[in-house]
Protein backbone atom coordinates (compact mmCIF):
# COMPACT_ATOMS: atom_id res chain seq x y z
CA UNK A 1 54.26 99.13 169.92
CA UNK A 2 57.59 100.43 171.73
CA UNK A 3 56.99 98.09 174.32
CA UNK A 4 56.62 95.15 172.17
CA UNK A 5 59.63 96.88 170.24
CA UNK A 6 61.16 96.94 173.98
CA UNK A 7 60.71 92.89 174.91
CA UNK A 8 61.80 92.13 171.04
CA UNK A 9 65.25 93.84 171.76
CA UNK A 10 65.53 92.36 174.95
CA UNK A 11 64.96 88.58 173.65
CA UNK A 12 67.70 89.46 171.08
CA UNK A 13 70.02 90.71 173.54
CA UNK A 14 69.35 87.27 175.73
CA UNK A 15 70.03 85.35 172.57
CA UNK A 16 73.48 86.69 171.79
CA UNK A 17 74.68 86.87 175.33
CA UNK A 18 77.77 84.85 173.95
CA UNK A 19 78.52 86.31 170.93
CA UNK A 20 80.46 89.62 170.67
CA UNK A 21 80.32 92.29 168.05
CA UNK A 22 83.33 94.22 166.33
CA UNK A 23 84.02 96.79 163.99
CA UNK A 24 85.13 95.48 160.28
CA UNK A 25 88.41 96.94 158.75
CA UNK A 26 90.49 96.62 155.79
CA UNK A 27 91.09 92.72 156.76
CA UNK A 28 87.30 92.22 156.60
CA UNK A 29 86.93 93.05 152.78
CA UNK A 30 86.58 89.28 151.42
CA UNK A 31 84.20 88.40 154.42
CA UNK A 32 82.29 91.55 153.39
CA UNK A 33 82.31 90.62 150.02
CA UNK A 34 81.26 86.82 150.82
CA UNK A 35 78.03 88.41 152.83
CA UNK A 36 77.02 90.16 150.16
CA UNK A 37 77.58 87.23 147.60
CA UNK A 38 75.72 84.71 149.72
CA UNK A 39 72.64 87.54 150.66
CA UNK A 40 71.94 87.62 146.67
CA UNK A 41 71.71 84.08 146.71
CA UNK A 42 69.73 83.74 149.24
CA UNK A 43 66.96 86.18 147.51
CA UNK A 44 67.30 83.81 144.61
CA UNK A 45 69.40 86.26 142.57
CA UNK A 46 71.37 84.00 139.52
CA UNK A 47 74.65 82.53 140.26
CA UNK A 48 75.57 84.38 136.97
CA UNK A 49 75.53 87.35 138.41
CA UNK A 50 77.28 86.95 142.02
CA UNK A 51 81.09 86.88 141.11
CA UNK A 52 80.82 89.51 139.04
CA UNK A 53 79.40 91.38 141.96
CA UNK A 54 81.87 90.86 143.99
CA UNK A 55 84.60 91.56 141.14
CA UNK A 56 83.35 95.20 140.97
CA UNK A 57 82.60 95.69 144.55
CA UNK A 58 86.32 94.63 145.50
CA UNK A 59 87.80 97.88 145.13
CA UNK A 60 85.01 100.25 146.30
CA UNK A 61 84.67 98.27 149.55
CA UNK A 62 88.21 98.73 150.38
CA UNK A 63 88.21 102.10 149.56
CA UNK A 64 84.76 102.69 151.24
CA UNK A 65 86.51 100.62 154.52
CA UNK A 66 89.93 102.44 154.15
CA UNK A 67 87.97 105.96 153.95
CA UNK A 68 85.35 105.58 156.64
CA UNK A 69 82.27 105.40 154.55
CA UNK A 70 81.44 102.21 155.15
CA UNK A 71 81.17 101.35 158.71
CA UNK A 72 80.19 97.74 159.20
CA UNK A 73 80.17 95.20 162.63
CA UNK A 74 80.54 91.84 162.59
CA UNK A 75 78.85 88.92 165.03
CA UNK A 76 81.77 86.80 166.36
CA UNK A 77 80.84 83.41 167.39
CA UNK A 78 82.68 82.12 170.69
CA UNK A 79 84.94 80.21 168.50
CA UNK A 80 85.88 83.06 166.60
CA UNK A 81 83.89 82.56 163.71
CA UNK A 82 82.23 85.54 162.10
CA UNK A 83 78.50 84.68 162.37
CA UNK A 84 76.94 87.50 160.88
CA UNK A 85 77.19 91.28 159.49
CA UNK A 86 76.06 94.57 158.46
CA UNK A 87 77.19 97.39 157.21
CA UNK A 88 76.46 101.13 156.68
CA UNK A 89 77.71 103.35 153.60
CA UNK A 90 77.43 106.86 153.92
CA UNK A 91 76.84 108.85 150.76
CA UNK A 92 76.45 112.44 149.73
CA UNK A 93 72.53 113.28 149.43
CA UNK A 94 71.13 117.20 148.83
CA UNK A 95 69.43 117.81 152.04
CA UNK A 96 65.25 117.37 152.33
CA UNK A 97 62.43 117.85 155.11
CA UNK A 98 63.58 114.79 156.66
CA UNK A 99 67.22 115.75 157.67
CA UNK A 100 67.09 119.55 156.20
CA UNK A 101 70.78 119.90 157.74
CA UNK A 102 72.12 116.40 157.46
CA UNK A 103 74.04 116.05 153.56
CA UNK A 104 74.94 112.61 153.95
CA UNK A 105 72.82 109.70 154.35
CA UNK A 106 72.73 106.49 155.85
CA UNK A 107 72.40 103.32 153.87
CA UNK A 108 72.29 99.84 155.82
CA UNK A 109 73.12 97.24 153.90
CA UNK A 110 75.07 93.79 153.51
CA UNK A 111 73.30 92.23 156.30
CA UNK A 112 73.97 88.41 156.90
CA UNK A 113 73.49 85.74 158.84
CA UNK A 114 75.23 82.39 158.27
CA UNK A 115 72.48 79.97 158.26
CA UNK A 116 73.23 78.13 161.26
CA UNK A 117 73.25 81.11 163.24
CA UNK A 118 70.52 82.25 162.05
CA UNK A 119 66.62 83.33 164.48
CA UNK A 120 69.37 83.99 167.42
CA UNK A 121 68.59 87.73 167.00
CA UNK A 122 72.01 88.55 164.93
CA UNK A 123 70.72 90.27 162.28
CA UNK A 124 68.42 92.72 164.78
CA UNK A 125 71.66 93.14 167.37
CA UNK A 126 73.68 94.09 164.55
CA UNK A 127 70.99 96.65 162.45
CA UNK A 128 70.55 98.09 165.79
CA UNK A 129 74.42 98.78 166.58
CA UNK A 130 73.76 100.55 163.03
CA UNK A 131 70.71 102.60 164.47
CA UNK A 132 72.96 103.68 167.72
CA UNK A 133 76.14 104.60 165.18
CA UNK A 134 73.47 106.77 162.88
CA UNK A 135 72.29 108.17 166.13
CA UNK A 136 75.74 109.30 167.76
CA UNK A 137 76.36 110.68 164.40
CA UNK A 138 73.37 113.04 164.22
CA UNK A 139 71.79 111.10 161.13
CA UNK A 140 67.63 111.65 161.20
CA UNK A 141 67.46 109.21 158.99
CA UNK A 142 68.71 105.34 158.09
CA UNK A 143 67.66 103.88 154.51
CA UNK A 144 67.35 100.25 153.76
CA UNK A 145 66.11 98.15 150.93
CA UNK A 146 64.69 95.19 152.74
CA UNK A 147 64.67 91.62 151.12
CA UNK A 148 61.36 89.52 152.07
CA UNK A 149 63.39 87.60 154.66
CA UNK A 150 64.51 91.30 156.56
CA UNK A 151 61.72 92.97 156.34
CA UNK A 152 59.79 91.74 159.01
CA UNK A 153 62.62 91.99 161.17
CA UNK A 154 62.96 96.08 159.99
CA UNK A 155 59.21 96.10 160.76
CA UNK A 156 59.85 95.34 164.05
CA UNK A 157 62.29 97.97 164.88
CA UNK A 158 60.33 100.78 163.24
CA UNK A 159 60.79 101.11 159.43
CA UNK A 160 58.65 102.41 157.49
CA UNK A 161 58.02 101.36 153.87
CA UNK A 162 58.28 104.46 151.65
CA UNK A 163 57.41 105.79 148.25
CA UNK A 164 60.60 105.47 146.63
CA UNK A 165 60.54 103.58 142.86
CA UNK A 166 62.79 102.72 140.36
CA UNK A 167 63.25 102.17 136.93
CA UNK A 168 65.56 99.43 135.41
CA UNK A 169 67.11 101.17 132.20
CA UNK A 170 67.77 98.15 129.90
């Protein structure tokens, strides 16, 4: 499997030998925003519910950018486009058996590629960028909740499905 793993990471890097990545800032907020708008609509989520997702995210994600919790990287097409995205947000969690010293975890999220950039490796160059920042930061662990369209991608890189559940209080 690392092998495979291996040769997977090495096609990606082939196919986005001419894009570049770069860290988001404070100027990156509506781009942000616009990932996560169009990722919820690409899972089929209601267009009644995206701007008012992006209404209340506005101000967390520039205080989340503007305080270092959220860490994200952007794919820059060679004509300065932003092709794609992720992003980390680091939260407060009580330690457990996983990362018994670690209080903070590691939440990837927001990750987007415009459709025509999209099966060029983006999304897997930029979710590992987020694996190598979680790693030079001493995280053990990175969480994720993967849409049907990710998964297989996450899959490939080594995450694992666990037993978390939820419960939608209406």
């Amino acid at each position: 499997m690392a092998t495979s793993r291996a040769a997977a990471m090495s096609n990606a890097a082939a196919r986005t030998s001419t894009i570049t990545i770069r860290e988001t800032n404070l100027d990156d907020v509506e781009e942000i925003l616009h990932h996560r708008r169009q990722m919820f609509s690409d899972m089929g989520h209601p267009e009644a519910v995206l701007d008012p997702i992006v209404r209340s995210c506005r101000p967390y994600m520039q205080r989340y950018l503007a305080d270092g919790s959220y860490r994200g990287w952007f794919a820059i097409a060679p004509d300065g486009r932003v092709a794609a995205g992720v992003g980390l947000l680091i939260t407060p969690l009580v330690s457990g058996p996983l990362a018994p010293d670690n209080v903070n975890r590691a939440y990837l999220l927001n990750v987007y590629t415009y459709p025509e950039f999209r099966k060029r490796g983006l999304a897997r160059a930029l979710t590992q960028k987020a694996i190598d920042y979680c790693r030079s930061q001493e995280f053990k662990v990175l969480w994720l909740h993967a849409s049907k369209y990710g998964r297989p991608i996450y899959e490939s890189m080594g995450f694992e499905a666990t037993n978390e559940m939820r419960l939608i209080i209406d």
